[in-house]
Protein backbone atom coordinates (compact mmCIF):
# COMPACT_ATOMS: atom_id res chain seq x y z
CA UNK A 1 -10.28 5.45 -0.26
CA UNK A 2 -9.52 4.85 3.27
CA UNK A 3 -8.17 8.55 5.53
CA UNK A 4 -6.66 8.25 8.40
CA UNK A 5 -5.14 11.46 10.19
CA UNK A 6 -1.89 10.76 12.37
CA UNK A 7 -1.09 13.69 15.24
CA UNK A 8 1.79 13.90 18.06
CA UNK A 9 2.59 16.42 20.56
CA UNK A 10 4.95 14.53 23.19
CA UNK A 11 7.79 12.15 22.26
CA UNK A 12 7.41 8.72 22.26
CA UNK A 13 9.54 5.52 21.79
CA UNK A 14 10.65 6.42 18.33
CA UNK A 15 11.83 10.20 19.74
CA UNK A 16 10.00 13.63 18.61
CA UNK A 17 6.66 14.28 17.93
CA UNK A 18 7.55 14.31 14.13
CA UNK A 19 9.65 10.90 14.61
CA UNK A 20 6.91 9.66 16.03
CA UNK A 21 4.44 9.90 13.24
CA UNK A 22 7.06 9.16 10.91
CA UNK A 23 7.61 5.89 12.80
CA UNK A 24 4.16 5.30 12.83
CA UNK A 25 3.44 5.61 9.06
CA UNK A 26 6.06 3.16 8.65
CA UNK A 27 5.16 0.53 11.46
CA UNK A 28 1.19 0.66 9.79
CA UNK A 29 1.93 -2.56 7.34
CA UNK A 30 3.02 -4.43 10.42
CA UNK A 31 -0.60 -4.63 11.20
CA UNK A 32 -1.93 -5.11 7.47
CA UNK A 33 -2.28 -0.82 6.36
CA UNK A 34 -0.53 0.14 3.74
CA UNK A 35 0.12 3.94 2.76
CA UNK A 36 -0.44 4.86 -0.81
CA UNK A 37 0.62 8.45 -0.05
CA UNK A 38 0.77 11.22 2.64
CA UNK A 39 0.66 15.13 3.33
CA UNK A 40 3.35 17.03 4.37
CA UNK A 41 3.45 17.50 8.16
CA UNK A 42 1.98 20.40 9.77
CA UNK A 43 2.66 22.13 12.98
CA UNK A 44 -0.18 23.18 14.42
CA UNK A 45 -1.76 24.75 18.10
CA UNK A 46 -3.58 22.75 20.51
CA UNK A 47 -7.40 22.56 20.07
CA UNK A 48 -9.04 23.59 22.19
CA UNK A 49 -5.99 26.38 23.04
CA UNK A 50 -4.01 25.03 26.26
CA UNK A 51 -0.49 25.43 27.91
CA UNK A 52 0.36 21.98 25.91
CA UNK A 53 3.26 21.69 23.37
CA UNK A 54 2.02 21.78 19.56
CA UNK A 55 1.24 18.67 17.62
CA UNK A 56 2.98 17.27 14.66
CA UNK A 57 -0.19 16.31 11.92
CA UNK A 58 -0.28 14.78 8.30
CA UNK A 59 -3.17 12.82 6.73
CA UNK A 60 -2.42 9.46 4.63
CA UNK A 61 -4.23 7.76 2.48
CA UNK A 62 -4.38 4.08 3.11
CA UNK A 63 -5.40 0.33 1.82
CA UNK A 64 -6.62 -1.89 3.90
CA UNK A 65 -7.90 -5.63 2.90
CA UNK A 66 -10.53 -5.84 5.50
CA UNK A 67 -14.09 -4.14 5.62
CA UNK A 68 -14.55 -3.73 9.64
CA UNK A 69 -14.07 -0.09 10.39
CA UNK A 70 -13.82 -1.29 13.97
CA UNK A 71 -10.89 -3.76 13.00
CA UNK A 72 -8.81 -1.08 11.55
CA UNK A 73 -9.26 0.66 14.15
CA UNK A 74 -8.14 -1.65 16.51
CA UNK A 75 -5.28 -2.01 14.57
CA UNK A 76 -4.59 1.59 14.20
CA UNK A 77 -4.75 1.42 18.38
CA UNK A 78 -2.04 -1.09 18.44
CA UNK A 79 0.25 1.19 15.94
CA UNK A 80 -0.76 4.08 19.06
CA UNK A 81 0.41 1.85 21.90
CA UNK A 82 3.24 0.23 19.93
CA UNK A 83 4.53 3.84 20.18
CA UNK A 84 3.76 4.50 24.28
CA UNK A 85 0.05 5.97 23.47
CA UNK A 86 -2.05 5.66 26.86
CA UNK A 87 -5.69 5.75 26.60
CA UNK A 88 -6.91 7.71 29.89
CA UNK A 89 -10.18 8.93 28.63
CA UNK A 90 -8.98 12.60 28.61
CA UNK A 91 -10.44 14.77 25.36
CA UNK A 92 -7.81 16.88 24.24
CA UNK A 93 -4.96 15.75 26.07
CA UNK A 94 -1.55 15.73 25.11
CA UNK A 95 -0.07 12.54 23.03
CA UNK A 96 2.66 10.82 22.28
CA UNK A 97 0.54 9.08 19.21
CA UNK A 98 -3.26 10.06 17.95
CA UNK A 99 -4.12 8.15 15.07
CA UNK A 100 -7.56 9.15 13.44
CA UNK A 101 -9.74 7.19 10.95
CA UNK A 102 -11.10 9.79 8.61
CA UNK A 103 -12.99 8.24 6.20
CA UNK A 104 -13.73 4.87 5.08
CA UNK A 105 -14.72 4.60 1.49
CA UNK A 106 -17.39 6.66 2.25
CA UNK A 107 -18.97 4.60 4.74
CA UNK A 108 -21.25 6.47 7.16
CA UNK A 109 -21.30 4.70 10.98
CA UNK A 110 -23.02 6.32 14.17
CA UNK A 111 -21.37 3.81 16.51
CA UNK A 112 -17.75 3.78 17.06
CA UNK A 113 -15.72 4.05 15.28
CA UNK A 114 -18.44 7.15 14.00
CA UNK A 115 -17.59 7.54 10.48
CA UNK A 116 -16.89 10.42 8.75
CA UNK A 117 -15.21 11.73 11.76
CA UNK A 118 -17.36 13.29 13.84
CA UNK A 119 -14.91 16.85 14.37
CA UNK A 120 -12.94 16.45 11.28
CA UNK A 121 -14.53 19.55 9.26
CA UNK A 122 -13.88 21.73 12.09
CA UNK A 123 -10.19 21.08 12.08
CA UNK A 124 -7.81 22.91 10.50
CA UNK A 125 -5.21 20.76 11.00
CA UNK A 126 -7.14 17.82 8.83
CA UNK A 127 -8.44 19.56 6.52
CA UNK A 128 -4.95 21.41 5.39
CA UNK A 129 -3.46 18.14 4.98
CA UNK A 130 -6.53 16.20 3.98
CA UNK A 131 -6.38 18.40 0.54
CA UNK A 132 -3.16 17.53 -0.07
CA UNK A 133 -4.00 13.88 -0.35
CA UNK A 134 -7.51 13.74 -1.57
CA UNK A 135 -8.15 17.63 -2.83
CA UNK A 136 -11.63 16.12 -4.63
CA UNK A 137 -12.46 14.53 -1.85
CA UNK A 138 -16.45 15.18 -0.62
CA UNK A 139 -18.39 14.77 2.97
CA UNK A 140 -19.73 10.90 3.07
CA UNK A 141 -23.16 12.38 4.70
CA UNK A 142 -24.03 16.01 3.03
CA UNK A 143 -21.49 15.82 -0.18
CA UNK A 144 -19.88 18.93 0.68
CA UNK A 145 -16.91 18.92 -1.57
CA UNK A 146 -13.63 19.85 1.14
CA UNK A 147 -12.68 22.74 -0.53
CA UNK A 148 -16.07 24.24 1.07
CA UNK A 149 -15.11 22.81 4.11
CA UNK A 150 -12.20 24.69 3.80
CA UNK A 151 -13.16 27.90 3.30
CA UNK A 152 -16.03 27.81 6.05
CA UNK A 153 -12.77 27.53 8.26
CA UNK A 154 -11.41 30.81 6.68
CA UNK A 155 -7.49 31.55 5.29
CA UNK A 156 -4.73 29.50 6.80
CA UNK A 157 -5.13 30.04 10.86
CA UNK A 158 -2.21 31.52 12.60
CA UNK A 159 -1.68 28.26 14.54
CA UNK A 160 -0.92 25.95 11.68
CA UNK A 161 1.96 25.64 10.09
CA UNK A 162 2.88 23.84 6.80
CA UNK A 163 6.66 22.02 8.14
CA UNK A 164 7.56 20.43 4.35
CA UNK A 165 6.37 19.20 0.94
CA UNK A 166 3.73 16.28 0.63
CA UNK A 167 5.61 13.06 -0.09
CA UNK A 168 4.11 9.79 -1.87
C-alpha cells in the first residue's frame, strides 16, 4: 500500500485550501497515481504553533506502477507546483500545496525521500486521517501497530478538527 498525506493552508490556483487538495487528489492520475480511497479532511493548527492560517489535511491511499520512491515523488512535486507550490527551503512554512509520501509498501529508505516519514508518528494531523484509510496499518521499522501511535499522541488535540466523512 502506497500513503501519501496531502496538506494546504493558503489558496492556490484551484481556490481554498480545501479546493486545493481536492484539486490535487484529482490532478494525481495525470502523472500516473491513482487514489483507491481517502480520509475525510481535517482542519488542523500549524505545527510548530505560528500566526499562520490552519491547514486543510487528508491521507489517501494510492497505486502507483513504478517502484522508485524518488520517482513518485517527483511526481507528487509536479502535482505541488501544478497547483502554485514554491519550494523555498523554509520548514514549516505556510503552503498553498504539501504533498507527503507516507509509506511505500513498507519500504524503509534513509535517503530522500526517507521512508516511513521521518515526523509522521508525531503528527496528529496524519495519524487521525491515516486510520481512516489504513486503521491496521503498522510502523515499516519497529511494527508499532498505529493505533499505538495514536494513543502515545493522547485524545483528539484541540487543534484538529474532523471537517466531513471519509469518502472512497
Amino acid at each position: 500500500m502506497i500513503l501519501i498525506a496531502l496538506g494546504s493552508n493558503l489558496p492556490g490556483r484551484a481556490g481554498s485550501p480545501r479546493e486545493t487538495v481536492e484539486g490535487a487528489l484529482a490532478a494525481l492520475p495525470e502523472v500516473g497515481v491513482r487514489v483507491l480511497t481517502r480520509s475525510a479532511w481535517y482542519r488542523s493548527a500549524p505545527v510548530p504553533p505560528s500566526d499562520q492560517p490552519w491547514f486543510v489535511n487528508g491521507v489517501a491511499a494510492v497505486a502507483f506502477e513504478g517502484t522508485d520512491p524518488a520517482d513518485l515523488m517527483a511526481r507528487l512535486h509536479s502535482v505541488e507546483a501544478t497547483f502554485g507550490r514554491r519550494r523555498d527551503g523554509l520548514r514549516n512554512a505556510a503552503r498553498t500545496l504539501d504533498l507527503d509520501l507516507l509509506d511505500m509498501a513498507g519500504v524503509v529508505r534513509a535517503r530522500e525521500p526517507t521512508l516511513p516519514h521521518p515526523r509522521m508518528t508525531g503528527r496528529a494531523f496524519v495519524l487521525y486521517p491515516l486510520a481512516e484509510v489504513a486503521p491496521d496499518w503498522r510502523h515499516p521499522v519497529d511494527g508499532r501497530p498505529l493505533a499505538a501511535l495514536i494513543a502515545a499522541l493522547g485524545p483528539l488535540p484541540a487543534g484538529l478538527e474532523r471537517m466531513e466523512e471519509a469518502r472512497p
